[in-house]
N, C-alpha and C. Protein backbone atom coordinates (compact mmCIF):
# COMPACT_ATOMS: atom_id res chain seq x y z
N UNK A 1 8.81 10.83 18.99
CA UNK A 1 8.24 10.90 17.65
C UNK A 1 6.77 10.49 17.70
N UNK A 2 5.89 11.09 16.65
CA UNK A 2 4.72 10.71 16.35
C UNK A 2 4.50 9.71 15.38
N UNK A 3 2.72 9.40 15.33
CA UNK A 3 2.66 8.73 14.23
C UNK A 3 2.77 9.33 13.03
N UNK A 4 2.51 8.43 12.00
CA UNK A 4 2.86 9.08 10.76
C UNK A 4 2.01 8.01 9.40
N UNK A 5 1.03 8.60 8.83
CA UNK A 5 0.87 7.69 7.58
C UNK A 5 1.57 7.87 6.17
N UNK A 6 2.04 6.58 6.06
CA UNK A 6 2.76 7.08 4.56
C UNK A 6 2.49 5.99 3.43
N UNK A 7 2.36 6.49 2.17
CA UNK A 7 1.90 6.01 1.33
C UNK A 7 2.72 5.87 0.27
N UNK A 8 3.25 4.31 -0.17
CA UNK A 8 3.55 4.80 -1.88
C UNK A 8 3.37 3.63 -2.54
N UNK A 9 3.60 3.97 -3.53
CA UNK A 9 3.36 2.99 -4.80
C UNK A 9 4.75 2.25 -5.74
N UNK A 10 4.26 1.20 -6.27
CA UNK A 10 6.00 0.77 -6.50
C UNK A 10 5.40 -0.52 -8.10
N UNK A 11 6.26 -0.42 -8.42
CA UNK A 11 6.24 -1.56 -9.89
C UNK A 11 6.84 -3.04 -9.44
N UNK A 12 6.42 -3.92 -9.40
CA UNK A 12 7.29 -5.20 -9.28
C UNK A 12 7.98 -5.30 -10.54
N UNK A 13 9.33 -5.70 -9.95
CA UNK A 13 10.25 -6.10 -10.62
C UNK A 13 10.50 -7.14 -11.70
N UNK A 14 9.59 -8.43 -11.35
CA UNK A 14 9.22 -9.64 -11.59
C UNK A 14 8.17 -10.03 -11.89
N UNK A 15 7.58 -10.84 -12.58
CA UNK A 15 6.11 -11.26 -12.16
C UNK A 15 5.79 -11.71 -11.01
N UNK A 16 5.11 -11.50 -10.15
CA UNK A 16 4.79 -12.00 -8.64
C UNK A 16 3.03 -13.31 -8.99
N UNK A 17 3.67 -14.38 -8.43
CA UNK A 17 2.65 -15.58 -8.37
C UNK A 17 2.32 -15.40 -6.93
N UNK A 18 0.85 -16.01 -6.85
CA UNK A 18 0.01 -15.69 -5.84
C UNK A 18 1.17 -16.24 -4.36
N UNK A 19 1.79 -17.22 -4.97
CA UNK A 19 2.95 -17.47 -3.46
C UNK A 19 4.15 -16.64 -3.00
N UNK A 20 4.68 -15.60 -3.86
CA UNK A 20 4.81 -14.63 -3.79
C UNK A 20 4.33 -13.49 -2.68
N UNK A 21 3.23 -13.26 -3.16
CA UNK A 21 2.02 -12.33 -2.83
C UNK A 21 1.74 -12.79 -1.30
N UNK A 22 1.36 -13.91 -1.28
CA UNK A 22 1.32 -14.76 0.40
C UNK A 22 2.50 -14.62 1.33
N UNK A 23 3.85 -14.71 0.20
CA UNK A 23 5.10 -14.54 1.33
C UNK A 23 5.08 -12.79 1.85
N UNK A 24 4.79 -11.99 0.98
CA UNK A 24 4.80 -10.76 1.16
C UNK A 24 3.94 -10.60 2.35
N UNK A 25 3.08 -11.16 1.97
CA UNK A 25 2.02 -10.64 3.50
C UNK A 25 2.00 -11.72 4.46
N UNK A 26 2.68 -12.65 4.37
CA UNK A 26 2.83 -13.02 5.99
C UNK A 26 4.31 -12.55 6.68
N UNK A 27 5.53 -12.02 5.79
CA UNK A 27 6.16 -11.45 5.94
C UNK A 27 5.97 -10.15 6.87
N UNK A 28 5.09 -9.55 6.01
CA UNK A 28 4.48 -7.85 6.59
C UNK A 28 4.05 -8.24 7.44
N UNK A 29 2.94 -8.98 7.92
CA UNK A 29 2.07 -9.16 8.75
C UNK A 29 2.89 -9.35 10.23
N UNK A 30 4.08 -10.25 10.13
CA UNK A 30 4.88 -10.61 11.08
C UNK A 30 5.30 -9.34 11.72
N UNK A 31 5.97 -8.42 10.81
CA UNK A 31 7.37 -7.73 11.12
C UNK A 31 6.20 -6.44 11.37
N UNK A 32 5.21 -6.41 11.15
CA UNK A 32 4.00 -5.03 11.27
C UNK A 32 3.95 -5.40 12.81
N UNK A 33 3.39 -6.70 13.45
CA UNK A 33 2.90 -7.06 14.46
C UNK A 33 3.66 -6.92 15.63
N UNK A 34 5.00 -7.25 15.18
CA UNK A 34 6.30 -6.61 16.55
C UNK A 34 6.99 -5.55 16.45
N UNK A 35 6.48 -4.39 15.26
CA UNK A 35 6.83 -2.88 15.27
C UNK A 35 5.64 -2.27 15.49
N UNK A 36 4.82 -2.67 15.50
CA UNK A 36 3.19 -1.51 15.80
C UNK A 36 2.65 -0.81 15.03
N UNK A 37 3.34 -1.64 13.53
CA UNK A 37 2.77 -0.84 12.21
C UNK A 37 1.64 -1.40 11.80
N UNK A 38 0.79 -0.63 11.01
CA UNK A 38 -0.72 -1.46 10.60
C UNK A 38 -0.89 -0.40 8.92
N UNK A 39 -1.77 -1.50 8.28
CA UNK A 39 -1.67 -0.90 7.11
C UNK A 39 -2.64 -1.65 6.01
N UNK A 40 -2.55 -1.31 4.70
CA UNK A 40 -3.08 -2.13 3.81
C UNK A 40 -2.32 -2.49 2.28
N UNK A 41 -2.43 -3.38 1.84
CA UNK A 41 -1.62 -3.39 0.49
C UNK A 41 -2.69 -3.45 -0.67
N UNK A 42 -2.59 -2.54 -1.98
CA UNK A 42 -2.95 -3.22 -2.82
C UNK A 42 -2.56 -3.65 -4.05
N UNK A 43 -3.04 -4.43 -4.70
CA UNK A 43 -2.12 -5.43 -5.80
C UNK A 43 -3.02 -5.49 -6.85
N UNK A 44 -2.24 -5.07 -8.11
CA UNK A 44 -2.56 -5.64 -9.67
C UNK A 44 -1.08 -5.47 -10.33
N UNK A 45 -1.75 -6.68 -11.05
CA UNK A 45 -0.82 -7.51 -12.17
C UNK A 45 0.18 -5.90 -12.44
N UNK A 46 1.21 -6.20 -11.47
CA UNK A 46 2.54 -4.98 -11.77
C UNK A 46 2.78 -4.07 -11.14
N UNK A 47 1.61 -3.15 -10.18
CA UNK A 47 1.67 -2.71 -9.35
C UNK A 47 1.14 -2.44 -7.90
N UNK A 48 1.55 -1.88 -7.09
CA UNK A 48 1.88 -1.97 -5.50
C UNK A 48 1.36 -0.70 -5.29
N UNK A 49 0.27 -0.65 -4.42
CA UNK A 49 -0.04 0.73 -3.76
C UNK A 49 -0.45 0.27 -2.10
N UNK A 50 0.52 0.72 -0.98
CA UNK A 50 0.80 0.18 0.67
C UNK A 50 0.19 1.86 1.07
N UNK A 51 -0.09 1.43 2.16
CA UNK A 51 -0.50 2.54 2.88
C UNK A 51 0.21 2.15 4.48
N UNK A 52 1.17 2.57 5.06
CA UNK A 52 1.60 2.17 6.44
C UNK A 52 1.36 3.52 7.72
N UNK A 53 1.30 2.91 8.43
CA UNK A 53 0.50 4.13 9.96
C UNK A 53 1.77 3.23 10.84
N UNK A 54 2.05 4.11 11.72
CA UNK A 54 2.85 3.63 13.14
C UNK A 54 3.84 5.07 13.12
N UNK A 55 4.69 4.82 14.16
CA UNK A 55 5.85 5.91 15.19
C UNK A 55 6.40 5.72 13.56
N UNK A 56 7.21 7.12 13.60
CA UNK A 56 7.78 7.76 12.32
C UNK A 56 9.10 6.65 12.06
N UNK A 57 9.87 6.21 13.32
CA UNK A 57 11.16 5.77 12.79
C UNK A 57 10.88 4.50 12.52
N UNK A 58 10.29 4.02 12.88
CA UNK A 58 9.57 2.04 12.84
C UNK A 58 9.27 2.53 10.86
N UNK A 59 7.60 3.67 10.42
CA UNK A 59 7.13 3.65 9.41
C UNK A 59 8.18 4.33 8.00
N UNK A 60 9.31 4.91 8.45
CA UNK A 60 10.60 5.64 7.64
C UNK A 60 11.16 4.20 7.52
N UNK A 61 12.13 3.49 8.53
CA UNK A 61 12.82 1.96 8.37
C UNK A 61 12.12 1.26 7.15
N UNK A 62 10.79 1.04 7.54
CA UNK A 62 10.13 -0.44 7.02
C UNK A 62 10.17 0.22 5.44
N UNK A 63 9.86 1.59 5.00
CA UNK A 63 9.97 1.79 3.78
C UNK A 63 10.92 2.21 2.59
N UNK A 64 12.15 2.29 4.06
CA UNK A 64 13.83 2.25 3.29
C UNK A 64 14.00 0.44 3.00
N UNK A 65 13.30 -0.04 3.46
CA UNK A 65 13.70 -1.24 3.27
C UNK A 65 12.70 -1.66 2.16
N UNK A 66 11.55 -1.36 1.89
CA UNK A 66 11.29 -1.67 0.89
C UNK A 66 11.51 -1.07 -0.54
N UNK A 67 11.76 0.50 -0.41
CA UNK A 67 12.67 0.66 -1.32
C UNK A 67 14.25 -0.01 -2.49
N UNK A 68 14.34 -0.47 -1.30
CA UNK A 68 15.69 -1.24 -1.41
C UNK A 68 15.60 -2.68 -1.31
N UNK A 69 14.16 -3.11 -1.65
CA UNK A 69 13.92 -4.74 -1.97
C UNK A 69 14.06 -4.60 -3.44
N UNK A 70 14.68 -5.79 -4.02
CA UNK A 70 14.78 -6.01 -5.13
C UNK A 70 13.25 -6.45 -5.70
N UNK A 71 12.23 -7.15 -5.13
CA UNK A 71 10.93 -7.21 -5.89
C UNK A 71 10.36 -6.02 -6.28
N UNK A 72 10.53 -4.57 -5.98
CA UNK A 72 9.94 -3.73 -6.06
C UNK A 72 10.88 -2.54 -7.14
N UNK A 73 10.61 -1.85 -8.35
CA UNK A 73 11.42 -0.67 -8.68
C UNK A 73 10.31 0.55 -8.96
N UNK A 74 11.23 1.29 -9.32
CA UNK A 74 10.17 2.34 -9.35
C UNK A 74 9.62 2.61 -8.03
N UNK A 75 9.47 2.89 -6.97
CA UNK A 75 9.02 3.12 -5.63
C UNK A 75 8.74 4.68 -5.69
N UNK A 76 7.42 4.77 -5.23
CA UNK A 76 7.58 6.44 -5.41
C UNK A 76 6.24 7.02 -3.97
N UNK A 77 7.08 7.56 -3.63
CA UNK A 77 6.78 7.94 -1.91
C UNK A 77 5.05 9.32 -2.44
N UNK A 78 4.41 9.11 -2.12
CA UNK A 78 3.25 10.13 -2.36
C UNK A 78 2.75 10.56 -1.42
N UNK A 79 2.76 10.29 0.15
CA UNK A 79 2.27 10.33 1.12
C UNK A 79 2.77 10.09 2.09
N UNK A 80 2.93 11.72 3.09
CA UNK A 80 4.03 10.93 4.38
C UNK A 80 3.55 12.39 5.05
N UNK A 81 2.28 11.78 6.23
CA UNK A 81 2.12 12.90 6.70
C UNK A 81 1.84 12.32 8.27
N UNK A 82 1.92 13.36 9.67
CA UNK A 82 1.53 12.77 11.03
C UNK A 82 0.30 13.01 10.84
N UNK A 83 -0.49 11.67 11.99
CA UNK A 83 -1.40 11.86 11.94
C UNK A 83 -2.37 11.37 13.55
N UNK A 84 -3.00 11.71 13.71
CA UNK A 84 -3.61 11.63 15.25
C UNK A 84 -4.17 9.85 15.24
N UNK A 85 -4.81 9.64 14.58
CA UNK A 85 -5.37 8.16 14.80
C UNK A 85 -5.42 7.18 13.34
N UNK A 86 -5.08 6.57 13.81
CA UNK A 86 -5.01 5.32 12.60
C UNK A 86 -6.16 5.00 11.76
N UNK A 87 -5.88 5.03 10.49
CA UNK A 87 -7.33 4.28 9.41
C UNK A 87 -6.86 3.22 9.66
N UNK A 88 -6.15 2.14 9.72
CA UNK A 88 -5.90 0.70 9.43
C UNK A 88 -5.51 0.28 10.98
N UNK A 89 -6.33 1.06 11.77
CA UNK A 89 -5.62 0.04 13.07
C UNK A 89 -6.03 -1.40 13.62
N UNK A 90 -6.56 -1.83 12.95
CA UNK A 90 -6.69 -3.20 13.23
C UNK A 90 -6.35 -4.38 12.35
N UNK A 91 -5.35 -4.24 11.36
CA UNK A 91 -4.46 -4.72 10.36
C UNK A 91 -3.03 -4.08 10.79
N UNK A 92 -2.53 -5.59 10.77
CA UNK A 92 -1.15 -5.68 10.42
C UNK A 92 -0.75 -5.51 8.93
N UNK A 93 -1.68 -5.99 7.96
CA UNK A 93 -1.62 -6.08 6.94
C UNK A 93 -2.81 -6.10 6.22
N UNK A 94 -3.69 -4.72 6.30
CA UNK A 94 -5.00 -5.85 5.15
C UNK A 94 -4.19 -5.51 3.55
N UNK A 95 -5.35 -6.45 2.80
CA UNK A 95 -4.85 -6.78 1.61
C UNK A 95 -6.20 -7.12 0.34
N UNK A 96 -5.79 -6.94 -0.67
CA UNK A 96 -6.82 -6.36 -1.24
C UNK A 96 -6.07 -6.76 -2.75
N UNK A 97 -6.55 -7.93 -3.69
CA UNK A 97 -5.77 -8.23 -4.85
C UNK A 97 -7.12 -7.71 -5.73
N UNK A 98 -6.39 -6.70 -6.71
CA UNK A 98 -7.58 -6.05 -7.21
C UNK A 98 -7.32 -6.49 -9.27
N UNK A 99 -6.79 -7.77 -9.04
CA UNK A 99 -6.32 -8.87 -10.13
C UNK A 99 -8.04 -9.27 -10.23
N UNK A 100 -8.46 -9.28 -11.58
CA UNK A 100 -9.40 -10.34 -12.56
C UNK A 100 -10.76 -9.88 -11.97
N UNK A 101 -11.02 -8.23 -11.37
CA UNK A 101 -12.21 -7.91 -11.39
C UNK A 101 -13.05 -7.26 -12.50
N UNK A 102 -13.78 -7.27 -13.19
CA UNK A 102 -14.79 -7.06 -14.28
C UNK A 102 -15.04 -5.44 -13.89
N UNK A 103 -14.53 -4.61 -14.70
CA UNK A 103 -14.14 -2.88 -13.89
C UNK A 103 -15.25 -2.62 -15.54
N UNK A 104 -15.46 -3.32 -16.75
CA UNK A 104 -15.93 -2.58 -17.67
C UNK A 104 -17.28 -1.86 -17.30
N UNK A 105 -17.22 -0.66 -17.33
CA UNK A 105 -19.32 -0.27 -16.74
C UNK A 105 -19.15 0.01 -15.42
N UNK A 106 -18.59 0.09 -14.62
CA UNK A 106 -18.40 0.20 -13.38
C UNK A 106 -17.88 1.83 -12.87
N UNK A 107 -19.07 2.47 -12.14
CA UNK A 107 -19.35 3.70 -12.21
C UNK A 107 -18.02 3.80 -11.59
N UNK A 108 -17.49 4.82 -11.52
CA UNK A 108 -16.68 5.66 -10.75
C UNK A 108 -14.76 5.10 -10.68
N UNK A 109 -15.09 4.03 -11.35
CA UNK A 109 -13.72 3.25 -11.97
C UNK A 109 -12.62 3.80 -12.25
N UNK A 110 -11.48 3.76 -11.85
CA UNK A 110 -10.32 4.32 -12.30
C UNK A 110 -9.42 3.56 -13.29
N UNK A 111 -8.81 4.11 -14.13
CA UNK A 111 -7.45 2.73 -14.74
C UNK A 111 -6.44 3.20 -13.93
N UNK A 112 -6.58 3.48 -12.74
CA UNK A 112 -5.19 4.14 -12.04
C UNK A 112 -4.17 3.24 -12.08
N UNK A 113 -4.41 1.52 -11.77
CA UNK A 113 -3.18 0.88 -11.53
C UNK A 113 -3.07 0.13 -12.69
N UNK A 114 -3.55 0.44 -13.87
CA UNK A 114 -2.92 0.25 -15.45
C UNK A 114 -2.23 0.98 -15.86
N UNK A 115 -2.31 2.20 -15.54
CA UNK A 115 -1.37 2.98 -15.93
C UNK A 115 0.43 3.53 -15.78
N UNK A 116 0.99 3.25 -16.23
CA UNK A 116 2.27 4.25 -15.27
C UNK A 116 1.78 4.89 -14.02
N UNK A 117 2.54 5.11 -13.22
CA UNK A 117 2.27 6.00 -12.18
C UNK A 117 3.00 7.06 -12.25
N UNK A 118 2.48 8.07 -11.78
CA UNK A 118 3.56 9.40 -12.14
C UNK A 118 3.00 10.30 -10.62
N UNK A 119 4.01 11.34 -10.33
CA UNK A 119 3.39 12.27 -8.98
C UNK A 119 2.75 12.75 -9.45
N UNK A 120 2.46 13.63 -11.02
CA UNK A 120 1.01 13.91 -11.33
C UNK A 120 0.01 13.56 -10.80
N UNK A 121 -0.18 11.96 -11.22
CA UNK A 121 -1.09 11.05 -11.14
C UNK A 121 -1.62 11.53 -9.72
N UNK A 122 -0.62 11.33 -8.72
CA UNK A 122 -1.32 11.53 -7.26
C UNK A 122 -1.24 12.33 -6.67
N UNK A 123 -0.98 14.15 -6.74
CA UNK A 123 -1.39 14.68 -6.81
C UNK A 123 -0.33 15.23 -5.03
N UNK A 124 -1.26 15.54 -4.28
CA UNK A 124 -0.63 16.29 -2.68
C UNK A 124 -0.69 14.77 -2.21
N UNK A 125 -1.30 13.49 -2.53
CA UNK A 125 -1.07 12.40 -1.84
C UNK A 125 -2.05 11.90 -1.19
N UNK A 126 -3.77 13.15 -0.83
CA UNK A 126 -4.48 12.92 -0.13
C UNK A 126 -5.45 12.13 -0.85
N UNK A 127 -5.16 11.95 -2.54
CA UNK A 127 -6.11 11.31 -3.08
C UNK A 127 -5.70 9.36 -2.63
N UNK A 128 -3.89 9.85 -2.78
CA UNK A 128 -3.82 8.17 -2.32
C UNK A 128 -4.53 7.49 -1.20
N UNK A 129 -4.13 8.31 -0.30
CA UNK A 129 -4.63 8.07 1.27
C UNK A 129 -6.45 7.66 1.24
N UNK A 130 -7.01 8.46 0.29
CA UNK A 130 -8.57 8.35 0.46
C UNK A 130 -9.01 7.43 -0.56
N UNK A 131 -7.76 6.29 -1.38
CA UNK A 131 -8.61 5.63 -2.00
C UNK A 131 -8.00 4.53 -1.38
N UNK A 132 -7.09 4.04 -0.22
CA UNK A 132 -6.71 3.45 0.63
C UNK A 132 -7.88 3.36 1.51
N UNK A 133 -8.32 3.90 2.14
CA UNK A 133 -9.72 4.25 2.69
C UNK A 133 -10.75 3.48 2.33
N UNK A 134 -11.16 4.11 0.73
CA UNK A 134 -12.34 3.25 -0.05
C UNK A 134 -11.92 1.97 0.49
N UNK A 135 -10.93 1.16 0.18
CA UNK A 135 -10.76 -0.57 -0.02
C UNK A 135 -10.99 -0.99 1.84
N UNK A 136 -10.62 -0.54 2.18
CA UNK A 136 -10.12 -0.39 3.90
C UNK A 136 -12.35 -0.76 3.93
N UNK A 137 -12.81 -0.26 3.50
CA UNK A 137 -14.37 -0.38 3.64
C UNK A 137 -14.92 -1.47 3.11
N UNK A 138 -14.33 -1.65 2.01
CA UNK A 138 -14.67 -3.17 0.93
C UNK A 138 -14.22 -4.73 1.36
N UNK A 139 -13.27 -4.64 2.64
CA UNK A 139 -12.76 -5.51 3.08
C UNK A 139 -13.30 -6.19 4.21
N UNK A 140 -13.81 -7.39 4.04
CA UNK A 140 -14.53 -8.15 5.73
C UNK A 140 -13.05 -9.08 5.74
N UNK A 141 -12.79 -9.31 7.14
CA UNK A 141 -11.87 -10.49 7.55
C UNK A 141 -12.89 -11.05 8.56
């Protein structure tokens, strides 16, 4: 099997507190680091947009399983394509809480993760993938 990037988006179930949010990604970060998956998460108040890269059966597993986490409903797959080289290969996990930024006036702004999400919304999937990208640029570790 090849690699494969796949993308989706999901509603928390719960309200998620920032310790929450920390267990999630040292969680990922762990279980990314001894499957060879790499990726990015991003987060506002309700919803989840992951972007995961690695071998198809490792990046299919990790997202039946998050399907089937109770923190997450609504899960909706937008992006699942092979691909030759990794955007996120040097994250196990980056991460990106896009909670209590000042978006009023701010050219090119989306309300994407205020809104419902719908497959409308995202379209063949390549828009997800390329705004995974954008943040993937905005991020120093």
């Amino acid at each position: 099997m090849g690699l494969i990037s796949l993308v989706y988006v999901s509603i928390e179930s719960r309200p998620m507190s920032p310790e929450d949010i920390t267990d999630i990604l040292e969680t990922a970060r762990e279980f990314n680091a001894k499957h060879d998956i790499t990726g990015m998460l991003l987060y506002r108040t309700g919803y989840f947009i992951q972007a995961l890269e690695g071998e198809e059966e490792h990046v299919r597993a990790l997202y039946d399983s998050i399907a089937a986490d109770d923190r997450h409903r609504n899960v909706l797959l937008v992006y699942n394509k092979p691909i030759e080289e990794r955007s996120f290969g040097n994250w196990s996990m980056g991460f990106k809480n896009l909670e209590g930024i000042d978006t009023e006036g701010l050219e090119g702004y989306t309300d994407f993760l205020n809104e419902p999400i719908t497959p409308e919304m995202i379209g063949d999937g390549s828009r997800a993938q390329a705004f995974m990208e954008l943040f993937r640029e905005e991020i120093n570790y």
